[in-house]
Structures are given as structure tokens and as C-alpha cells.
C-alpha atoms as a PDB file:
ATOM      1  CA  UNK A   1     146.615 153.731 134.768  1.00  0.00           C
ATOM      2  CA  UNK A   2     147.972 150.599 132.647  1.00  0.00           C
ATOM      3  CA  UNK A   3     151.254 152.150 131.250  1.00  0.00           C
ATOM      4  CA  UNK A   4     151.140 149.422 128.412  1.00  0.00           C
ATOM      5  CA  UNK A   5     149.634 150.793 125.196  1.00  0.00           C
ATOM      6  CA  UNK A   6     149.142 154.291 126.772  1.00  0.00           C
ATOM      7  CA  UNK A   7     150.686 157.112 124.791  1.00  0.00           C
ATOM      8  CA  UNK A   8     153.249 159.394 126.491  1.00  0.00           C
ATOM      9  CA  UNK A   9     154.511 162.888 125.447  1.00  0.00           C
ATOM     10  CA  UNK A  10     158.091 163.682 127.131  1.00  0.00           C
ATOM     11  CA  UNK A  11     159.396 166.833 126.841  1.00  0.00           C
ATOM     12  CA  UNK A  12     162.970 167.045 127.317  1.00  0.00           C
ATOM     13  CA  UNK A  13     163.400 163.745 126.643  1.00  0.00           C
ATOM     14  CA  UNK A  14     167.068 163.378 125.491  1.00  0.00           C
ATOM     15  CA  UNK A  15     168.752 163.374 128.414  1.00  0.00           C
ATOM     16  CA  UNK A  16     168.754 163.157 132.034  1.00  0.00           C
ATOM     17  CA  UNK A  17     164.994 162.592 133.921  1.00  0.00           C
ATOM     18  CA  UNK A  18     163.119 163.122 130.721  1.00  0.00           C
ATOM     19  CA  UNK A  19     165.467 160.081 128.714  1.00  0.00           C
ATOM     20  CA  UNK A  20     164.992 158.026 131.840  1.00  0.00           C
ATOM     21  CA  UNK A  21     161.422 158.180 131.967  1.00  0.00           C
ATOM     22  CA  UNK A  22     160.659 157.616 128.760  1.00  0.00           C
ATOM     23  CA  UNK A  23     162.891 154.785 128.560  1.00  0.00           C
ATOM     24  CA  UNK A  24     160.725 152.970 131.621  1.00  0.00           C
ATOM     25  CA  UNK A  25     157.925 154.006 130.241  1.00  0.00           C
ATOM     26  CA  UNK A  26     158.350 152.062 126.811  1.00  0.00           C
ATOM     27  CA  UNK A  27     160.167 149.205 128.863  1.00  0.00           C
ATOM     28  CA  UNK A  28     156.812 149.007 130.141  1.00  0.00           C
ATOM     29  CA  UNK A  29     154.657 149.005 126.399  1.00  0.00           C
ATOM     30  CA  UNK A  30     153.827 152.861 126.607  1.00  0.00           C
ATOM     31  CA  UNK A  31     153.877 154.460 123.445  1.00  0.00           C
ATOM     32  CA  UNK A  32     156.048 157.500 124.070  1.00  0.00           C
ATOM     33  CA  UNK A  33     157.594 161.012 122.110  1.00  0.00           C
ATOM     34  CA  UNK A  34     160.190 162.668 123.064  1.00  0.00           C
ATOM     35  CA  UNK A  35     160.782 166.112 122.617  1.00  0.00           C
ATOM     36  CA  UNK A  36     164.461 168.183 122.309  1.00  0.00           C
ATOM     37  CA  UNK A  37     166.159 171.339 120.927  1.00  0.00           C
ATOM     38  CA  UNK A  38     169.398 169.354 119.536  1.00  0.00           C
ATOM     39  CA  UNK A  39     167.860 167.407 116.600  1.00  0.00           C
ATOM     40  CA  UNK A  40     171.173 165.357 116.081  1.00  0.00           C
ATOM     41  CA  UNK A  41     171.093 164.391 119.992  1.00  0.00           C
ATOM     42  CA  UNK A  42     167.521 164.189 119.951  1.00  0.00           C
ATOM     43  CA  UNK A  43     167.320 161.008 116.910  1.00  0.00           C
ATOM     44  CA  UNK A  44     170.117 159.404 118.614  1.00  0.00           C
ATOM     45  CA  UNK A  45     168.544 159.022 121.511  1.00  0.00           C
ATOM     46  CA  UNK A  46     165.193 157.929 120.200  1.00  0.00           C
ATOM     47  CA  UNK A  47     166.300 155.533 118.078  1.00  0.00           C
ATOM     48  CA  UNK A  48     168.101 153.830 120.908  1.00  0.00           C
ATOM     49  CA  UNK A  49     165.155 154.087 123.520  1.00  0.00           C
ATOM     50  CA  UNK A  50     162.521 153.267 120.445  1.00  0.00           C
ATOM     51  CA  UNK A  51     160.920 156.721 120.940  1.00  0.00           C
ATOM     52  CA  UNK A  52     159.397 158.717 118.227  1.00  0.00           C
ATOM     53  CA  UNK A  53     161.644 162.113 118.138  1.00  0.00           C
ATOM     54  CA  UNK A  54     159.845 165.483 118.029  1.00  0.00           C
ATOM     55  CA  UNK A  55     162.442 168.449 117.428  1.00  0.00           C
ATOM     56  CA  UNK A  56     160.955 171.188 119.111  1.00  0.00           C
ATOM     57  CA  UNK A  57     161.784 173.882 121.875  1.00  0.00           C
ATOM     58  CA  UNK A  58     159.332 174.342 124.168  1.00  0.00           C
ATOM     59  CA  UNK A  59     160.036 177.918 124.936  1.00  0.00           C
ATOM     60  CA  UNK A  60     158.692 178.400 121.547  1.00  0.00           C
ATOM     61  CA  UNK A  61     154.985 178.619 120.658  1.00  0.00           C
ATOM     62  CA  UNK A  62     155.117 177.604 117.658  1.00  0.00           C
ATOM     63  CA  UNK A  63     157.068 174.367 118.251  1.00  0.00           C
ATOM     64  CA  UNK A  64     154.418 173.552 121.024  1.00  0.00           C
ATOM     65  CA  UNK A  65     151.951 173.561 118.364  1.00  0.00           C
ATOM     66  CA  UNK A  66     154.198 171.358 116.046  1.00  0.00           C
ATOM     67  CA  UNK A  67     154.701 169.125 118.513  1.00  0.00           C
ATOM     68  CA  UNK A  68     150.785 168.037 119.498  1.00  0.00           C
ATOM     69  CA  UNK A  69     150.279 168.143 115.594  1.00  0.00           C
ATOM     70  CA  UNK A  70     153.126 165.422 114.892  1.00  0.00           C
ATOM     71  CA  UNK A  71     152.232 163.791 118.465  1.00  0.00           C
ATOM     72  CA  UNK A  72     148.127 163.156 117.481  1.00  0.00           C
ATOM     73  CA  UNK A  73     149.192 162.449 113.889  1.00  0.00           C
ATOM     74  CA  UNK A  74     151.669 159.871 115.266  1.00  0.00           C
ATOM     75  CA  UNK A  75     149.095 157.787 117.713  1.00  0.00           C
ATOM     76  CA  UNK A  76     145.873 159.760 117.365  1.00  0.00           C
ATOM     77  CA  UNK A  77     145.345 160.661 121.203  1.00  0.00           C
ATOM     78  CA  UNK A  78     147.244 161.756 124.509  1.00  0.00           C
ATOM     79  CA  UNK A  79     147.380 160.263 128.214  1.00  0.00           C
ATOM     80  CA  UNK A  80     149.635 161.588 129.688  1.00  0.00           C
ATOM     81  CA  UNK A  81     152.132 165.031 129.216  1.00  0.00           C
ATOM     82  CA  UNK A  82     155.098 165.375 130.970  1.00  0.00           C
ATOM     83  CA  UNK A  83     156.399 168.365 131.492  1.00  0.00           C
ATOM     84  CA  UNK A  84     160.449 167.631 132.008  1.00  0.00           C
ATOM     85  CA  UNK A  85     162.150 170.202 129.932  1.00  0.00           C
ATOM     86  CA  UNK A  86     163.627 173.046 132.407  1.00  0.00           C
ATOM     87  CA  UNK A  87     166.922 175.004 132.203  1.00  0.00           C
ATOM     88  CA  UNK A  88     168.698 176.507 135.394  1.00  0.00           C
ATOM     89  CA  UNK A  89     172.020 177.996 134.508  1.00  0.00           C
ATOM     90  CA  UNK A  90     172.160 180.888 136.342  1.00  0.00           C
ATOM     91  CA  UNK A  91     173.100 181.653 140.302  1.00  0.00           C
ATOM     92  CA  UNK A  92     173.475 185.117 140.567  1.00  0.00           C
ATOM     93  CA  UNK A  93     173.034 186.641 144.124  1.00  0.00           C
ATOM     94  CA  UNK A  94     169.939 189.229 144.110  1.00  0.00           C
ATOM     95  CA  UNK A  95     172.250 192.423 143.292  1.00  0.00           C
ATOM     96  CA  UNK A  96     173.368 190.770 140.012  1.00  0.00           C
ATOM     97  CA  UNK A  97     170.019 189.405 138.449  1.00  0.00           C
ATOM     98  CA  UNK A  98     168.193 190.967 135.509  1.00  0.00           C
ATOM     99  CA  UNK A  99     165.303 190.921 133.632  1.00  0.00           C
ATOM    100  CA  UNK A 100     167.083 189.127 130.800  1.00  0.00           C
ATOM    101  CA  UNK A 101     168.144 185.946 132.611  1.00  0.00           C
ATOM    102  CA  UNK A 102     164.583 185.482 133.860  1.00  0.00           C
ATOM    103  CA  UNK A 103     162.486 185.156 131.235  1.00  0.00           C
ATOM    104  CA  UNK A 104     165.290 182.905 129.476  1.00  0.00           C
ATOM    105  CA  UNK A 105     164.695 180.145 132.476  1.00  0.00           C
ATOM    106  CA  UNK A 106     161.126 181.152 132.852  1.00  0.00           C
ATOM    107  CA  UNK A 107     160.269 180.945 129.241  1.00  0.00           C
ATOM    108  CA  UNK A 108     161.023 177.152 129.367  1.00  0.00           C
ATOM    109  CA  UNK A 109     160.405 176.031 133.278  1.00  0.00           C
ATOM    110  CA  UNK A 110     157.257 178.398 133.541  1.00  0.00           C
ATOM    111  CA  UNK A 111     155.776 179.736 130.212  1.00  0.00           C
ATOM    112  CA  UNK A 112     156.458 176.738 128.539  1.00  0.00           C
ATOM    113  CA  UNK A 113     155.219 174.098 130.905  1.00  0.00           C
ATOM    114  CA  UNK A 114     152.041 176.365 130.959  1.00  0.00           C
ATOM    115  CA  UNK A 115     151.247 176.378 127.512  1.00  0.00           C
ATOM    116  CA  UNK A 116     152.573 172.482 126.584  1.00  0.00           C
ATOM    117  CA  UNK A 117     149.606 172.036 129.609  1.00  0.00           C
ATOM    118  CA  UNK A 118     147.130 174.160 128.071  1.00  0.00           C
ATOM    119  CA  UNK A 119     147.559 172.343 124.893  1.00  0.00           C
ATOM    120  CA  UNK A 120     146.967 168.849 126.435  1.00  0.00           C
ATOM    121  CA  UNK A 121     144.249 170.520 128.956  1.00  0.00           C
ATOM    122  CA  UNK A 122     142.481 170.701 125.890  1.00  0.00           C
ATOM    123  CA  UNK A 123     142.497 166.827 124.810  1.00  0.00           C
ATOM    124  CA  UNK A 124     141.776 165.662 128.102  1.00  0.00           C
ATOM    125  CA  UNK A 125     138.492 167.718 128.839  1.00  0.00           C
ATOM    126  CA  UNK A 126     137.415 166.080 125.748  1.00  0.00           C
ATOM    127  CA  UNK A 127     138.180 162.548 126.651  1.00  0.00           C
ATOM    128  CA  UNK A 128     137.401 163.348 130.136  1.00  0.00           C
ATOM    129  CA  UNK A 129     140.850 162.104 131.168  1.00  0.00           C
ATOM    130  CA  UNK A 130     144.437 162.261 131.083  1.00  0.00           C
ATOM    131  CA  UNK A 131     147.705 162.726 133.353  1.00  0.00           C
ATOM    132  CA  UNK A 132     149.449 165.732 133.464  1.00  0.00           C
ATOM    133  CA  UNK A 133     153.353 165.213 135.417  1.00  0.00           C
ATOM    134  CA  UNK A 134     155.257 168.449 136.114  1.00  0.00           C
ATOM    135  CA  UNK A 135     159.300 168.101 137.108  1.00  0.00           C
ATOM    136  CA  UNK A 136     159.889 171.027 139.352  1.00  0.00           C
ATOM    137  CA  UNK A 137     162.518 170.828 142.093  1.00  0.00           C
ATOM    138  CA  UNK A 138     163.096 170.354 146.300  1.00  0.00           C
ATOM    139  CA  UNK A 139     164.209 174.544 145.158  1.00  0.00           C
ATOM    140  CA  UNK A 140     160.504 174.647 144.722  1.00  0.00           C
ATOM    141  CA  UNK A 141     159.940 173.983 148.407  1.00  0.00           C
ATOM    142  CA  UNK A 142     162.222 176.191 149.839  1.00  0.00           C
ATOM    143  CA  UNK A 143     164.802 178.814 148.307  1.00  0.00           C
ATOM    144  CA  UNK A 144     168.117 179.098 148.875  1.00  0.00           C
ATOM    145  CA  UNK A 145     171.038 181.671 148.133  1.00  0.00           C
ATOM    146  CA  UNK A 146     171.506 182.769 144.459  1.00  0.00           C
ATOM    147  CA  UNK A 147     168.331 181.099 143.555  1.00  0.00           C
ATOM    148  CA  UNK A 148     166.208 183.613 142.731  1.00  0.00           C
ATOM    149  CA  UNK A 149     165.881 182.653 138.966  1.00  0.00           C
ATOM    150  CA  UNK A 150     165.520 179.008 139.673  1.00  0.00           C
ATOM    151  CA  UNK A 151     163.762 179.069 142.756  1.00  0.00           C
ATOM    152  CA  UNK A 152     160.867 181.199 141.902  1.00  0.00           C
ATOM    153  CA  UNK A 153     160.019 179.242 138.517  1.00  0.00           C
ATOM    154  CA  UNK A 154     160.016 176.226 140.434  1.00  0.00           C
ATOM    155  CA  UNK A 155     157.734 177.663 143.279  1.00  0.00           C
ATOM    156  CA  UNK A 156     155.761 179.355 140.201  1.00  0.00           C
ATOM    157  CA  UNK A 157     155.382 175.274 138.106  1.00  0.00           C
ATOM    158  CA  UNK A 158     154.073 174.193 142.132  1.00  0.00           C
ATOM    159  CA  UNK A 159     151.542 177.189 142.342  1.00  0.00           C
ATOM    160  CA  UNK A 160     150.082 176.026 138.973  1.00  0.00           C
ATOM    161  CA  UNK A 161     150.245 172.483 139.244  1.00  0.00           C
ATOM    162  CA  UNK A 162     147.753 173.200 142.627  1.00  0.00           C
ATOM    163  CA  UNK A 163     145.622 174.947 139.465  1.00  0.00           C
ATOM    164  CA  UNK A 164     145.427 172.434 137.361  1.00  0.00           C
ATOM    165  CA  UNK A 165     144.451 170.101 139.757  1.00  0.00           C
ATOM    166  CA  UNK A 166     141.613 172.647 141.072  1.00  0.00           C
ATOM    167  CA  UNK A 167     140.827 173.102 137.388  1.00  0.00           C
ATOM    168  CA  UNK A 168     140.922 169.755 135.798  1.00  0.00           C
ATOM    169  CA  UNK A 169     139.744 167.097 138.696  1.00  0.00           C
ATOM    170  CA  UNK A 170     136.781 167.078 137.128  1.00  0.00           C
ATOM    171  CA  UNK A 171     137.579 166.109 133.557  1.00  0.00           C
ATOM    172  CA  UNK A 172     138.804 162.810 135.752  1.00  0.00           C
ATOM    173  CA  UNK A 173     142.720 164.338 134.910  1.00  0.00           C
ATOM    174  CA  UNK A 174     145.320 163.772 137.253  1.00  0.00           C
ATOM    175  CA  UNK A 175     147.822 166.065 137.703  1.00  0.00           C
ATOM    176  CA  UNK A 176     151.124 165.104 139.697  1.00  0.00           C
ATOM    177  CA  UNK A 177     153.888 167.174 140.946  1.00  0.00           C
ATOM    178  CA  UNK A 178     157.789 166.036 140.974  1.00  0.00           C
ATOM    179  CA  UNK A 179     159.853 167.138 143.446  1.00  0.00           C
ATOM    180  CA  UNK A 180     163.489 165.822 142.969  1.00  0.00           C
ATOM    181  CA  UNK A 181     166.408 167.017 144.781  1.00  0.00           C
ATOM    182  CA  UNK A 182     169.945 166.849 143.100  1.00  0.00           C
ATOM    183  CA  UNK A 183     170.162 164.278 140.440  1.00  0.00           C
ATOM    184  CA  UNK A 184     173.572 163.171 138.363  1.00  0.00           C
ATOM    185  CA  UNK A 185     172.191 164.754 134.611  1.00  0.00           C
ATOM    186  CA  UNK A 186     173.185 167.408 132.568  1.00  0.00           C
ATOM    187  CA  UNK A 187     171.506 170.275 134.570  1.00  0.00           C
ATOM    188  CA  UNK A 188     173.161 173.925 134.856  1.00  0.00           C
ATOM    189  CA  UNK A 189     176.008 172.195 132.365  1.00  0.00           C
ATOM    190  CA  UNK A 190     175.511 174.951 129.492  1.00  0.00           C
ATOM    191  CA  UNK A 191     177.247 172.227 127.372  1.00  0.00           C
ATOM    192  CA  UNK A 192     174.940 169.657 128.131  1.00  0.00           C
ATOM    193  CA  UNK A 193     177.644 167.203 129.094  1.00  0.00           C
ATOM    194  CA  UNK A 194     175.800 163.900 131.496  1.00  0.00           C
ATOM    195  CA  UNK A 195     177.395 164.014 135.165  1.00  0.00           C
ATOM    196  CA  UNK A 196     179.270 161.127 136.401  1.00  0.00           C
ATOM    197  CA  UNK A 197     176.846 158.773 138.673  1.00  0.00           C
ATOM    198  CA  UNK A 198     177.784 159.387 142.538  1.00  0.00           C
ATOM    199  CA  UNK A 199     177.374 156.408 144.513  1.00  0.00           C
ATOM    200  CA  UNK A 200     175.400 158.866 147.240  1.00  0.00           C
ATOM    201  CA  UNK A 201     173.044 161.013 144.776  1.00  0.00           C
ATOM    202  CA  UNK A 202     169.926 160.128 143.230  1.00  0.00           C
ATOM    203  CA  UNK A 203     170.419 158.967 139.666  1.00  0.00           C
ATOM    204  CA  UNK A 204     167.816 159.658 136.835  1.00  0.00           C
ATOM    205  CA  UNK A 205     166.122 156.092 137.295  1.00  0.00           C
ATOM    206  CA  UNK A 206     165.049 156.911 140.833  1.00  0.00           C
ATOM    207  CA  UNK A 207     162.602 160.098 139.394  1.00  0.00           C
ATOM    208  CA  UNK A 208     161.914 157.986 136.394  1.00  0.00           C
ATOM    209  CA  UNK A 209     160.407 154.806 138.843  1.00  0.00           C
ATOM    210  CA  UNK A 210     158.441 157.483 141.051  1.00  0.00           C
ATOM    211  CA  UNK A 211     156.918 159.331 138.111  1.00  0.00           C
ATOM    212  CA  UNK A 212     156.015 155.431 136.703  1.00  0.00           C
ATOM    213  CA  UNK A 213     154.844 154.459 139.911  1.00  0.00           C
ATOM    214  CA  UNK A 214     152.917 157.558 140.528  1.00  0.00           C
ATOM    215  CA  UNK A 215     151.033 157.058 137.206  1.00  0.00           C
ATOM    216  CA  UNK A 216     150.416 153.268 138.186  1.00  0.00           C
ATOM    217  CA  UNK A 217     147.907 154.249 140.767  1.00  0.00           C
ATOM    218  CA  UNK A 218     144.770 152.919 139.470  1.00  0.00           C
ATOM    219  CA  UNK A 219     142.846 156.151 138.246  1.00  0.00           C
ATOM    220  CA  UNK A 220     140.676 156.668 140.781  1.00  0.00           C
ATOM    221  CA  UNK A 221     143.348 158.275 143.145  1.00  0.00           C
ATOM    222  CA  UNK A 222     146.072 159.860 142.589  1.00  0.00           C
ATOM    223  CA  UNK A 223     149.258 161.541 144.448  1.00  0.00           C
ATOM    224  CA  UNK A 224     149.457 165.569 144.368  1.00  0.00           C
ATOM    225  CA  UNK A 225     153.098 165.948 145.013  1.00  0.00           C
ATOM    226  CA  UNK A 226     155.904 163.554 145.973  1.00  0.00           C
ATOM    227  CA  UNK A 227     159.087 164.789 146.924  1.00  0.00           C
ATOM    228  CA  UNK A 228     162.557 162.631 146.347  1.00  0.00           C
ATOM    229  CA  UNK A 229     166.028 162.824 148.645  1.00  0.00           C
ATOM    230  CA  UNK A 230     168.956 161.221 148.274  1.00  0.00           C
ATOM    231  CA  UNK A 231     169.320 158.955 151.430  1.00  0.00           C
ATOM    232  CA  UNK A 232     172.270 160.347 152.633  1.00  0.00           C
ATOM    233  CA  UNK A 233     174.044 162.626 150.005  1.00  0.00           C
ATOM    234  CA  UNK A 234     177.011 163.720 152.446  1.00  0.00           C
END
């Protein structure tokens, strides 16, 4: 797809992968929203990257609604939806999970991705295109210790993004699958605080250029999944 002009709904987009992206992304003359739970955080950001802000959670059904409603009022039609937000906070070994801590994570990284997809499903059957990028994990792949939570809504975002694509090939909609491993953001901080770049980890700019890249692909092909290591993170 031509990136320049295209419109570009970010969710998560006010920090980390999700700030990253959208930044390229209107480097490159996309038209882009970003979506966030802290509104303060959330401005800042967009005024800085030229975004248009959307304050809305997407474990909340509601706020999904608001958010296509602003988005289509804002620049009257969708290419592509990325799916960014995602929380993982928790590393409890089996014996310690509950029922509590998994629908917090899988209310964002599962339910909400679902239904944020369903929305723009919607537009793109109608247009008979669109993009649809989902930011799951390398935990996606292949669990590890104390990841139940995490893992599993990661493994559950890859079983549906092999849906949509089934689904929505079609409707000439391309559907793409992230796979980063660890990246320098804010992830499992519960106070949201930016990591520190590592000269030996992957840095939000490396997801942002795949996802870009990915999306460049003229729009007759397209790549399923693409999974991203750090070169030599030891």
C-alpha cells in the first residue's frame, strides 16, 4: 500500500511500539489516530507526533465504539487498524493464577483486539479492502515459565489473526501478524515509566520499520506473520 495519504488507527499509541509506529507512519504522509487510557499522556504525545488523540480504553466496549465514531468523523474512512494496545503485568507460576488476573490482560490483548477488529472488519468488507496489524509476542510462539496469563493471550491474538485472514482474504484485506521479542518500552512497568534503550535489545523503531515495511508490500501480497529478535541480546 502507499502509506502517504492512507489513514491509520493506532491503538496504544502513546508509548512504546504503538508511539513509534505511528510516528513513521505520519513521517511517511499517513494520516494516523492514536488511541490511550491516560488522556493527559495521550495529547502530549499527539501533539508532538501530529496525531489526532482518541481517549479511549480498548478493554471497554463502549470506547471502541467512540473511537471508530471520532476516527470516520475525523477522515471519513479506514485502511489500516492496528491492534498495539496489550498489558502483561503479571508472572505468577500456575499454582498462583486466578480467574481475576486473566480476564484483566485478556480483556485488552484478546477481547479487545477482537472487537477493535470486528469493528474495522466491518469497513473493509465494504470497501473491499483494508489492513488489519496485530502486535502479539515471540511468548506467542512458545511459552515459558510464569506465563500462563501472557502466553496464552498471545497464542489466543495468533489463533485469530490465522481467522481473519481465512475470513477476510476475500474482501482483498490483509491481515499481518507481529511477533516482537523483548523491546526497551514501558511493558509490565505498572507505572508506565519508558525503559532505558540497551545497546543489545530491539528498540521500538525496529517493530515500527517492520510493521511499515510489511504494509509497503504492494497489495497484492502480503506477509502472514514476521517474527523480530534482537541480534544478539546476551
Amino acid at each position: 500500500m502507499n502509506i502517504k495519504d492512507s489513514t491509520y488507527l493506532v491503538t496504544g499509541g502513546s508509548a512504546g511500539i504503538g508511539k513509534a509506529t505511528a510516528k513513521l507512519l505520519i513521517e511517511k504522509g499517513g494520516k494516523v489516530a492514536i488511541t490511550g487510557r491516560d488522556k493527559s499522556k495521550l495529547e502530549k504525545v499527539a501533539k508532538e507526533i501530529k496525531a489526532f488523540p482518541i481517549h479511549a480504553d480498548v478493554a471497554n466496549e463502549d470506547d471502541i465504539h467512540k473511537t471508530y465514531e471520532l476516527f470516520l468523523k475525523e477522515f471519513e474512512k479506514l485502511d489500516c487498524l492496528i491492534n498495539n494496545a496489550g498489558i502483561g503485568d503479571s508472572w505468577n507460576e500456575l499454582s498462583d493464577i486466578d480467574l481475576k488476573t486473566f480476564r484483566r490482560v485478556y480483556d485488552v490483548n484478546v477481547f479487545g483486539a477482537a472487537l477493535m477488529a470486528s469493528e474495522a472488519a466491518k469497513i473493509f468488507k465494504k470497501q473491499k479492502s483494508g489492513n488489519i496489524i496485530n502486535i502479539a509476542s515471540t511468548a506467542g510462539t512458545k511459552g515459558f515459565a510464569n506465563g500462563t496469563v501472557y502466553a496464552s493471550s498471545k497464542f489466543a491474538l495468533r489463533g485469530m489473526t490465522q481467522c481473519w485472514q481465512a475470513e477476510l482474504r476475500k474482501y482483498n484485506v490483509r491481515v499481518i501478524l507481529v511477533n516482537p521479542s523483548e523491546v526497551t518500552t514501558a511493558f509490565g512497568d505498572l507505572d508506565r515509566v519508558e525503559r532505558d534503550e540497551v545497546k543489545n535489545k530491539l528498540r521500538p523503531i525496529e517493530i515500527a520499520h517492520t510493521i511499515v515495511s510489511a504494509l509497503e508490500m504492494d497489495d497484492r501480497g502480503f506477509i502472514p506473520e514476521v517474527t523480530v529478535w534482537a541480534t544478539n541480546p546476551f
